[in-house]
C-alpha atoms as a PDB file:
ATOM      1  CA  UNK A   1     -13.740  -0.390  -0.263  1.00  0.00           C
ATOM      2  CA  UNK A   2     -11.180  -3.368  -0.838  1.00  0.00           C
ATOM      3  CA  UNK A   3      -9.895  -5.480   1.718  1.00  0.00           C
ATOM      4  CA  UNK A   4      -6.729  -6.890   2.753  1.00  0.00           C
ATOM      5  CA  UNK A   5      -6.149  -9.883   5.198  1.00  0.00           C
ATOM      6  CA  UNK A   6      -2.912  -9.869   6.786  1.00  0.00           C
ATOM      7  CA  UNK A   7      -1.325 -12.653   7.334  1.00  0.00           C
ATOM      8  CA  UNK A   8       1.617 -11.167   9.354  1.00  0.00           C
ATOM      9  CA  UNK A   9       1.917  -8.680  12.214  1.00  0.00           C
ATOM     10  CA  UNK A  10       2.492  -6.474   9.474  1.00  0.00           C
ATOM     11  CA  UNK A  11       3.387  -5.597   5.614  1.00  0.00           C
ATOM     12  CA  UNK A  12       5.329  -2.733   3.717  1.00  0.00           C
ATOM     13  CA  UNK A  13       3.559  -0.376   1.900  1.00  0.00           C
ATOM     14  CA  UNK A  14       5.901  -2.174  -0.943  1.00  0.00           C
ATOM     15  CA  UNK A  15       5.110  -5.556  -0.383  1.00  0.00           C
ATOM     16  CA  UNK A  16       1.544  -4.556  -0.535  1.00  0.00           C
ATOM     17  CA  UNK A  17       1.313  -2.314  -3.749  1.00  0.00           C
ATOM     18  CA  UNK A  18       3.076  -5.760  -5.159  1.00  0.00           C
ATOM     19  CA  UNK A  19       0.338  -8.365  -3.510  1.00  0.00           C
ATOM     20  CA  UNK A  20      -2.671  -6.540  -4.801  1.00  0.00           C
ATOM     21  CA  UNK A  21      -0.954  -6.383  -8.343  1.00  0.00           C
ATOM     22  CA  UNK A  22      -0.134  -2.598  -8.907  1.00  0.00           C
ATOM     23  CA  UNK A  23       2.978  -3.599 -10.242  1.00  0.00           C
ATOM     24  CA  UNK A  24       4.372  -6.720 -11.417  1.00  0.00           C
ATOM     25  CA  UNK A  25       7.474  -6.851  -9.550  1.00  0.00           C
ATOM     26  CA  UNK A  26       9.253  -5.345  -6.564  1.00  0.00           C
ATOM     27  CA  UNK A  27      11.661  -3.171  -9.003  1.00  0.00           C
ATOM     28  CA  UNK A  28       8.945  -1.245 -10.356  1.00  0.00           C
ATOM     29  CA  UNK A  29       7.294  -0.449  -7.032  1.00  0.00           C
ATOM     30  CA  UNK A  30      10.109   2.499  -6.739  1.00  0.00           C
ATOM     31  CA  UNK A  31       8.759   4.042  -9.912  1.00  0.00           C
ATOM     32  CA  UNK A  32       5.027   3.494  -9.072  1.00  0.00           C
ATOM     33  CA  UNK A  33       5.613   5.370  -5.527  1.00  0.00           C
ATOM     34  CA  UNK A  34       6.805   8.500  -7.637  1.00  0.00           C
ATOM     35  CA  UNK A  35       3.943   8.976  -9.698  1.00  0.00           C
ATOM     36  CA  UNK A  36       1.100   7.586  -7.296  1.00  0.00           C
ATOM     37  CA  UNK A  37      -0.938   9.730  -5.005  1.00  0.00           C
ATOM     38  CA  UNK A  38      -1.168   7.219  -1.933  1.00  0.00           C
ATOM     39  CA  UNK A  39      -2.632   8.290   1.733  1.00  0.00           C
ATOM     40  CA  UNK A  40      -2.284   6.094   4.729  1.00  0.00           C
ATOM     41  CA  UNK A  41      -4.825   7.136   7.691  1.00  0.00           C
ATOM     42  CA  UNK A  42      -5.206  10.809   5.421  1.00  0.00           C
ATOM     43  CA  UNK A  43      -1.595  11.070   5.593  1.00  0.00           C
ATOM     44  CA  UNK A  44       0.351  11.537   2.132  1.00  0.00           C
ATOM     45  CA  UNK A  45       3.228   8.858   1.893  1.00  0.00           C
ATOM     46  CA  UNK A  46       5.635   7.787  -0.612  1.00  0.00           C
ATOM     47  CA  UNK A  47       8.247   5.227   1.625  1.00  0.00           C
ATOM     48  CA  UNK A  48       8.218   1.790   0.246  1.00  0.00           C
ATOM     49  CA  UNK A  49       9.072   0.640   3.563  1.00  0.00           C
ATOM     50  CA  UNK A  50       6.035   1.754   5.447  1.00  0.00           C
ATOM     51  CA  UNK A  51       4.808  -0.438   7.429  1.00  0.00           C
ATOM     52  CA  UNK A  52       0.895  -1.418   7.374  1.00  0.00           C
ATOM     53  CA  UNK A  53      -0.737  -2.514  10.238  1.00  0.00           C
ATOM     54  CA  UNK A  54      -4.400  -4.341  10.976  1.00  0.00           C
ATOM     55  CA  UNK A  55      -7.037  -1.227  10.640  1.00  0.00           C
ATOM     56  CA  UNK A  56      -4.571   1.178   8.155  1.00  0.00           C
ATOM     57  CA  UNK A  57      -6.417   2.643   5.810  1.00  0.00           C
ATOM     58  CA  UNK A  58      -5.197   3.393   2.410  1.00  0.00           C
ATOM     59  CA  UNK A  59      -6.090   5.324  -0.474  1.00  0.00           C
ATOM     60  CA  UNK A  60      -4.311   4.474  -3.948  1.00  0.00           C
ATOM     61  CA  UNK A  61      -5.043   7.015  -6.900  1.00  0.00           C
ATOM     62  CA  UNK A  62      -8.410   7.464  -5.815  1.00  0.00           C
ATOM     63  CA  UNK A  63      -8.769   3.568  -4.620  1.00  0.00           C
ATOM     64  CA  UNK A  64      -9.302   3.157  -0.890  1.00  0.00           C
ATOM     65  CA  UNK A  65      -8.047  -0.109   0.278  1.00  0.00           C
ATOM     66  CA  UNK A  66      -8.834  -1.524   4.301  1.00  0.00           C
ATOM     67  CA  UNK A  67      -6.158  -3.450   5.882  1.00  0.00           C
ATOM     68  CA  UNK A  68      -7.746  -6.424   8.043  1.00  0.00           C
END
């Protein structure tokens, strides 16, 4: 499992598919979100602005990410 230090309160599920380099830049994180299969705590998502809080846990096309 990966892990991700926040250094906020929180982060958007967009700002975070950006930080861990899924995409190169914040325009293609609209595209990524249609054609990715992403979970937060086992629930199916697809909202850029999602927010991500310390103990989420996400799954990314089969890659499970831990936010700390």
């Amino acid at each position: 499992m990966n892990e991700f230090k926040l250094k906020k309160p929180y982060l958007t599920l967009g700002q975070f598919i950006k930080a861990v380099n899924l995409v190169s830049s914040g325009g293609m994180v609209k595209a990524f979100l249609i054609t990715a299969n992403i979970t937060v705590n086992k629930e199916k998502v697809n909202q850029r602005g999602k927010k991500l809080y310390k103990g989420d846990l996400l799954t990314i096309d089969g890659t499970n990410y831990q936010i700390t």
